[in-house]
C-alpha atoms as a PDB file:
ATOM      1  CA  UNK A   1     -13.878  -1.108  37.714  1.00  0.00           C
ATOM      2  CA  UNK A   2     -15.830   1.017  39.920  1.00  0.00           C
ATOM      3  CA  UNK A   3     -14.678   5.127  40.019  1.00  0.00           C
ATOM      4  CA  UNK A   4     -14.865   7.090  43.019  1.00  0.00           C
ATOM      5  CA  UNK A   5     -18.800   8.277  42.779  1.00  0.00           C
ATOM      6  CA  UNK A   6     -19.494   5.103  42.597  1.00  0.00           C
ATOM      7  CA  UNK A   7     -20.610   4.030  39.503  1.00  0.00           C
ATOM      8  CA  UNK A   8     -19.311   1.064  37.247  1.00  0.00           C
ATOM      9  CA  UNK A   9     -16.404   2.201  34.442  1.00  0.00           C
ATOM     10  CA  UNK A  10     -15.838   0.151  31.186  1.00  0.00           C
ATOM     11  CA  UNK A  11     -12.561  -0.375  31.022  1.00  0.00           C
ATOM     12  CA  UNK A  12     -13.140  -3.135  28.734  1.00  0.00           C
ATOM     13  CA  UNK A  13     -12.369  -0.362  25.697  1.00  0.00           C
ATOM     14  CA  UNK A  14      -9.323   1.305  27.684  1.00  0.00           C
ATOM     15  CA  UNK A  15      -6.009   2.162  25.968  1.00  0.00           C
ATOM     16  CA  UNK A  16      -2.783   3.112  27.059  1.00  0.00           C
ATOM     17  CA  UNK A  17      -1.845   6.934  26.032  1.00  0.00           C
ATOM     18  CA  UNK A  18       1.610   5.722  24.855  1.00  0.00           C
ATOM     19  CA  UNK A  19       2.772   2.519  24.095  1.00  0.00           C
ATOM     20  CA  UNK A  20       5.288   1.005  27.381  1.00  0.00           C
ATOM     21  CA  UNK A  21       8.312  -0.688  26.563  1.00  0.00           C
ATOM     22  CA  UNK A  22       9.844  -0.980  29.936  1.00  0.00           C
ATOM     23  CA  UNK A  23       8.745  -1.054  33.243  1.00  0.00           C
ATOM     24  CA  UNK A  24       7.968   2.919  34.482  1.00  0.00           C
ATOM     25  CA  UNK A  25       7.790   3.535  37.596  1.00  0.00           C
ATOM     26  CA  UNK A  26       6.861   6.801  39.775  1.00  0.00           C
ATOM     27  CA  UNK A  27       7.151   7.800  43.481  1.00  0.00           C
ATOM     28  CA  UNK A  28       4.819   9.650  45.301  1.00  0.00           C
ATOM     29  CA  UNK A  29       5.618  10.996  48.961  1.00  0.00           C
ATOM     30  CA  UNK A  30       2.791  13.173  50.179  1.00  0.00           C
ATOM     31  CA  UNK A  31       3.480  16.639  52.606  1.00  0.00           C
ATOM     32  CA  UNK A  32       1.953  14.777  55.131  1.00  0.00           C
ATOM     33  CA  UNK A  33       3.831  11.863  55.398  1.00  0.00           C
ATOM     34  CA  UNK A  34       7.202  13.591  55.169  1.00  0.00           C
ATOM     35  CA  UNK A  35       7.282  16.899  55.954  1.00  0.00           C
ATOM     36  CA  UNK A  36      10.641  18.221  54.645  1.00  0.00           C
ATOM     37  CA  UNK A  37      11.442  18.285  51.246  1.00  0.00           C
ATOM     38  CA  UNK A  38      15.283  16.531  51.690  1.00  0.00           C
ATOM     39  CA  UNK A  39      13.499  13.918  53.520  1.00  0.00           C
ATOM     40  CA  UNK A  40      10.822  13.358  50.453  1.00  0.00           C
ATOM     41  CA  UNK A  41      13.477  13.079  48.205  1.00  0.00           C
ATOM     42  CA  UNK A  42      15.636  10.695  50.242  1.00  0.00           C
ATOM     43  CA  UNK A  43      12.980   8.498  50.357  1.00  0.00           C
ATOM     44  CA  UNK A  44      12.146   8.646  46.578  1.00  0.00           C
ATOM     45  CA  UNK A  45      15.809   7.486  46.096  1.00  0.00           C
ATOM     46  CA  UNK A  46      14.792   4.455  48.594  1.00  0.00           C
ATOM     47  CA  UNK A  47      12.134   3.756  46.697  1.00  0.00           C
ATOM     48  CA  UNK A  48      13.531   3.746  42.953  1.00  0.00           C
ATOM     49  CA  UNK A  49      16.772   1.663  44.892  1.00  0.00           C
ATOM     50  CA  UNK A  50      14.392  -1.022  45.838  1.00  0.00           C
ATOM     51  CA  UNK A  51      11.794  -1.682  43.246  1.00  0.00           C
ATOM     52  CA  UNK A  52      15.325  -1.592  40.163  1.00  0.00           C
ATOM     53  CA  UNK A  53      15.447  -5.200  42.434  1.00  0.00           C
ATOM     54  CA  UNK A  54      11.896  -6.268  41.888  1.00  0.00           C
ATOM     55  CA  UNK A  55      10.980  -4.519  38.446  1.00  0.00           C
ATOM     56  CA  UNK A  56      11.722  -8.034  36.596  1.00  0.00           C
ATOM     57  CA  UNK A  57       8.794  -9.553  38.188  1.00  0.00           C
ATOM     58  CA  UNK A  58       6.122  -6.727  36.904  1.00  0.00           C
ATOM     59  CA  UNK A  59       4.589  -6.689  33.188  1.00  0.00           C
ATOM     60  CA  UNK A  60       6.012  -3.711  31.200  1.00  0.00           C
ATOM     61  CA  UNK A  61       3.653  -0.917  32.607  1.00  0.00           C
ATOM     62  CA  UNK A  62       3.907   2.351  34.378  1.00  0.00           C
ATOM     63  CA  UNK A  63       3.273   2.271  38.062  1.00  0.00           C
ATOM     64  CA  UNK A  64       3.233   4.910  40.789  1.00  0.00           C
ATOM     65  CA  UNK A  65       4.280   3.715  44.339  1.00  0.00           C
ATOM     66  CA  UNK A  66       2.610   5.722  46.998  1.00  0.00           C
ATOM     67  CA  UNK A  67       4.124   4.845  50.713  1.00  0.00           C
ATOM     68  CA  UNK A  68       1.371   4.494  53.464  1.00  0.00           C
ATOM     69  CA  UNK A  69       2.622   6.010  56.395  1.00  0.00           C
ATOM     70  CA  UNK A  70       4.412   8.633  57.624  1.00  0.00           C
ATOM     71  CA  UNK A  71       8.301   9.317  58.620  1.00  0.00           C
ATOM     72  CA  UNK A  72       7.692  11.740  61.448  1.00  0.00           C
ATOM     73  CA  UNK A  73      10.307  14.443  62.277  1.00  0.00           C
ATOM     74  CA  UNK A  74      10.522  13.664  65.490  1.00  0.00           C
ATOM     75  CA  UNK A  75      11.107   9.931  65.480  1.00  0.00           C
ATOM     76  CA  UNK A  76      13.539  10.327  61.954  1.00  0.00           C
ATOM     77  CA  UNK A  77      15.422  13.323  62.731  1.00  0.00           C
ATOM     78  CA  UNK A  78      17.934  12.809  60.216  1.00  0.00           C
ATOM     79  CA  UNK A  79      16.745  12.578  56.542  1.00  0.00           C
ATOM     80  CA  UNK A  80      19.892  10.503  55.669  1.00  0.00           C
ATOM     81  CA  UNK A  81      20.098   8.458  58.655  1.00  0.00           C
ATOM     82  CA  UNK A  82      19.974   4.599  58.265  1.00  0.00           C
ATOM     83  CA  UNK A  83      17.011   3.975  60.657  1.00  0.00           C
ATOM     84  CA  UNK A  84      15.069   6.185  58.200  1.00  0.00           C
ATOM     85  CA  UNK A  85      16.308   4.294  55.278  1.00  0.00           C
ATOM     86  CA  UNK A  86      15.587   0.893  57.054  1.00  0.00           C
ATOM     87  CA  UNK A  87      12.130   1.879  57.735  1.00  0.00           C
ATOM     88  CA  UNK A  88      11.206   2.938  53.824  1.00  0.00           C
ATOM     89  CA  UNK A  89      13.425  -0.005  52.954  1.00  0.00           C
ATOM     90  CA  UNK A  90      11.020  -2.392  54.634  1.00  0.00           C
ATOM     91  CA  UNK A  91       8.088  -0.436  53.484  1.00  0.00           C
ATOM     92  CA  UNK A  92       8.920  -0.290  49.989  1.00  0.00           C
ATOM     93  CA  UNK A  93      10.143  -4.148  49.904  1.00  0.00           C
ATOM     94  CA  UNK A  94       6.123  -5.321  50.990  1.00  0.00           C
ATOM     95  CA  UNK A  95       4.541  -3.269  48.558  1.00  0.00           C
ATOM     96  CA  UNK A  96       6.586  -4.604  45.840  1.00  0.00           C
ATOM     97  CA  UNK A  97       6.383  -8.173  46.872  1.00  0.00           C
ATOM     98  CA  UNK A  98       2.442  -7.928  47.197  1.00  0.00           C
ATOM     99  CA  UNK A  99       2.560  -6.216  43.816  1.00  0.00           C
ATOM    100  CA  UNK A 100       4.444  -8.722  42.599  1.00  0.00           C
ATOM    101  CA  UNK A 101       1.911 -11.298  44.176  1.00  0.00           C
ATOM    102  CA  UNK A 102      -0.917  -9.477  42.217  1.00  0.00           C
ATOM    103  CA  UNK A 103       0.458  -8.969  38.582  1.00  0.00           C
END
């Protein structure tokens, strides 16, 4: 594995810090890609919606799902409306299929 400066990191010796019985998982919406707080937590509720559907195909682990774009004000105005919930919908669903690829 290779860290951020750079340089090669033996993971080779790497333990979890607790022991994972389930499948965790965590959502991360940035400021920047969604400005308003209701709208970072509607999508969090997208995201933990979608991946209950695909958490049978991961290893027991604890994963962090990070959206890559960004869900605009102007083009969602609503933070519960379902063009909004479409788009993180769709998002959400090709991360966790490539995941899913991966593992």
């Amino acid at each position: 594995m290779q860290a951020e400066s750079g340089e090669l990191v033996d993971t080779s010796r790497a333990r979890p810090l607790f022991p994972v019985q389930d499948v965790w998982l965590g959502a991360m919406v940035p400021k920047r890609w969604a400005k308003r707080a209701v709208t970072r937590n509607a999508i969090k509720r997208q995201i933990y919606t979608v991946s209950a559907d695909f958490s049978h195909q991961y290893p027991k682990a604890a994963y962090v799902v990070r959206l890559r774009r960004d869900f605009s004000r102007q083009e969602y105005i609503s933070a519960t409306s379902e063009q909004l919930k479409q788009a993180v919908r769709a998002e959400v669903i090709a991360l966790m299929q490539a995941g899913a690829r991966a593992s």
